[in-house]
Protein backbone atom coordinates (compact mmCIF):
# COMPACT_ATOMS: atom_id res chain seq x y z
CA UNK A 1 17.06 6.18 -1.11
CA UNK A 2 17.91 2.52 -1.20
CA UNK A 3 15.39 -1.01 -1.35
CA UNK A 4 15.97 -1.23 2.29
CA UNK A 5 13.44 2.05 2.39
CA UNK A 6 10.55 -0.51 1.42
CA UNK A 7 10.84 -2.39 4.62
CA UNK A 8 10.87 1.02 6.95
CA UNK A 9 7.71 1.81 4.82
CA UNK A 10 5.56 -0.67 4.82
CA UNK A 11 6.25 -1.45 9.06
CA UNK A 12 5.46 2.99 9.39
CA UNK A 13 2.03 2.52 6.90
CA UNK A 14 1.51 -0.38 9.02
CA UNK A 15 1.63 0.93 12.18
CA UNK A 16 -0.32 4.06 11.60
CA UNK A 17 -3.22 2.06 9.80
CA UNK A 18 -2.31 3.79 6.33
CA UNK A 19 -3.24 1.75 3.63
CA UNK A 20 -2.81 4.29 0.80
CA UNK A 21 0.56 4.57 1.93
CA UNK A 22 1.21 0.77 1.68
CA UNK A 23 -1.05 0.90 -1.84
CA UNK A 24 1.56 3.78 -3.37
CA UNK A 25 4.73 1.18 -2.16
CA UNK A 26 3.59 -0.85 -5.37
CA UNK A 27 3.74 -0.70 -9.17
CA UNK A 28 0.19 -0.10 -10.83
CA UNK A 29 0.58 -3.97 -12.31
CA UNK A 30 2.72 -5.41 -9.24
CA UNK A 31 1.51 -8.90 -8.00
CA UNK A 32 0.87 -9.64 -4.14
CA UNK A 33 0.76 -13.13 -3.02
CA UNK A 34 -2.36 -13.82 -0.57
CA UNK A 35 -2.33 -15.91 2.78
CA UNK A 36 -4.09 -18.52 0.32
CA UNK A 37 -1.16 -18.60 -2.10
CA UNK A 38 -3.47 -16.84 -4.79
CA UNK A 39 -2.35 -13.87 -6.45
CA UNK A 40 -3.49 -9.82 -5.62
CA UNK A 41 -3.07 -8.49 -9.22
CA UNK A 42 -2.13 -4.60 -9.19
CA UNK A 43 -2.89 -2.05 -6.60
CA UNK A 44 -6.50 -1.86 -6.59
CA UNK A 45 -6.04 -5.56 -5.39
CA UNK A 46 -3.52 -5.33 -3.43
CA UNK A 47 -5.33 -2.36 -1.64
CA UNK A 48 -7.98 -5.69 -0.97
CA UNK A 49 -5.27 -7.34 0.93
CA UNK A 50 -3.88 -4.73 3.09
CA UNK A 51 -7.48 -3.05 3.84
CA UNK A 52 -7.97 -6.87 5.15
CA UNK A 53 -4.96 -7.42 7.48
CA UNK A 54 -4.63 -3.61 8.96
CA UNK A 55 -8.33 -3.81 9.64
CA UNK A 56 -6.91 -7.01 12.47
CA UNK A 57 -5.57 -3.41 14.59
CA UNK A 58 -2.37 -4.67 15.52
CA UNK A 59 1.74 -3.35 14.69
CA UNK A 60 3.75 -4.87 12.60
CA UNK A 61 7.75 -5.56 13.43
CA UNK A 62 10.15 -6.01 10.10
CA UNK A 63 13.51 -6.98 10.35
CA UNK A 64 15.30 -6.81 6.96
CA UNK A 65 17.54 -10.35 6.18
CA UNK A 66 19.07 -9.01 3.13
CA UNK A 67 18.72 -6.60 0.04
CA UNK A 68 20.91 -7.19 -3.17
CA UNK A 69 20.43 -3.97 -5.42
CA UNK A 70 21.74 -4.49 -8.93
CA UNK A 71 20.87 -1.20 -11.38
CA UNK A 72 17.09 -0.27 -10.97
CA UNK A 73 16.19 -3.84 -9.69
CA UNK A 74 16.72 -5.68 -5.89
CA UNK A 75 15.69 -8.66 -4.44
CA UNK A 76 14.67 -8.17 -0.31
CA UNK A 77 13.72 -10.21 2.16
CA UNK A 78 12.36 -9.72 5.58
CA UNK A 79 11.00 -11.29 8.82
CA UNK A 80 8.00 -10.12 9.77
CA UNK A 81 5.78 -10.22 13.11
CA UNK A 82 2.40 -9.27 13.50
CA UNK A 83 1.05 -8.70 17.11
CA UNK A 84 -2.87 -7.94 17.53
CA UNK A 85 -5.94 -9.34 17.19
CA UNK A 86 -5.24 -11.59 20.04
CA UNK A 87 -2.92 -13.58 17.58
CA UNK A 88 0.82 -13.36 16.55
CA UNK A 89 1.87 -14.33 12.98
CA UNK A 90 4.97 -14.11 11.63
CA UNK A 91 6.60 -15.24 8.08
CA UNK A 92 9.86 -14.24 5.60
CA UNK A 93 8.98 -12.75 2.83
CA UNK A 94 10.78 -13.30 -0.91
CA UNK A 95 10.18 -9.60 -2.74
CA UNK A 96 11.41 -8.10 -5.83
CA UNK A 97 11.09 -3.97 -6.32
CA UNK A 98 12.07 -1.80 -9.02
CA UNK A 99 13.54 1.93 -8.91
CA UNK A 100 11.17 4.41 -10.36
CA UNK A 101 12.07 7.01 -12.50
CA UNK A 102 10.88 9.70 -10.16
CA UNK A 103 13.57 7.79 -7.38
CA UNK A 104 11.51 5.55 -5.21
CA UNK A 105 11.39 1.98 -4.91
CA UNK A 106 8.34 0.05 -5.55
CA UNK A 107 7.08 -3.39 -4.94
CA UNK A 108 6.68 -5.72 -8.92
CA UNK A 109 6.11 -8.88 -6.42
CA UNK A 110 5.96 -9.48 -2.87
CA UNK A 111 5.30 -12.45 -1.07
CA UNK A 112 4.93 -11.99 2.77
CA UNK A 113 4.82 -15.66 3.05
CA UNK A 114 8.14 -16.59 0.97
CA UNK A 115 9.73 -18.93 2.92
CA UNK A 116 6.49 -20.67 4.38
CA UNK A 117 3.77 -22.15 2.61
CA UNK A 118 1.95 -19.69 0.02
């Protein structure tokens, strides 16, 4: 399993409306930065945010612009694009995940909005 895997997993959780999925993608104490540019502070938060935007009913659509992987700790970025709702948004994201001791990646912070305001 690389980073790379985060991507894939949030756009699946996503698409099938599975927010505990998207919750269990994150550290207990990871931050989330909100469409506001406040901070989602650990899961039960973050659970806040997603509950919020897969509630809209659309699909999601991730393309991955890079991962750099160095021990147990990568920086990511994606484009993303959101279709539903009678809307389409779409941002790059600036992320930073950590390697678990059981194997899997998990979010510390992501910002969907990296690259545009937040």
């Amino acid at each position: 399993m690389d980073a790379t895997d985060l991507h894939r997993g949030v756009e699946e959780a996503f698409n099938r409306g599975d927010v505990d999925a998207l919750v269990a993608l994150y550290e207990p104490r990871a931050y989330m930065v909100r469409d506001d540019g406040s901070l989602a502070e650990g899961t039960d938060a973050i659970r806040e945010v997603w509950n919020g935007f897969v509630a809209l009913g659309g699909q999601i659509q991730m393309t991955t612009q890079f991962v750099v992987e160095h021990d147990d700790v990568a920086l990511l970025s994606n484009t993303w694009t959101f279709e539903g709702a009678g809307m389409t948004l779409s941002a790059t994201t600036a992320e930073v995940a950590r390697r678990a001791s059981d194997g899997p990646w998990r979010y510390v912070i992501d910002n969907p909005f990296g690259l545009t305001s937040a």
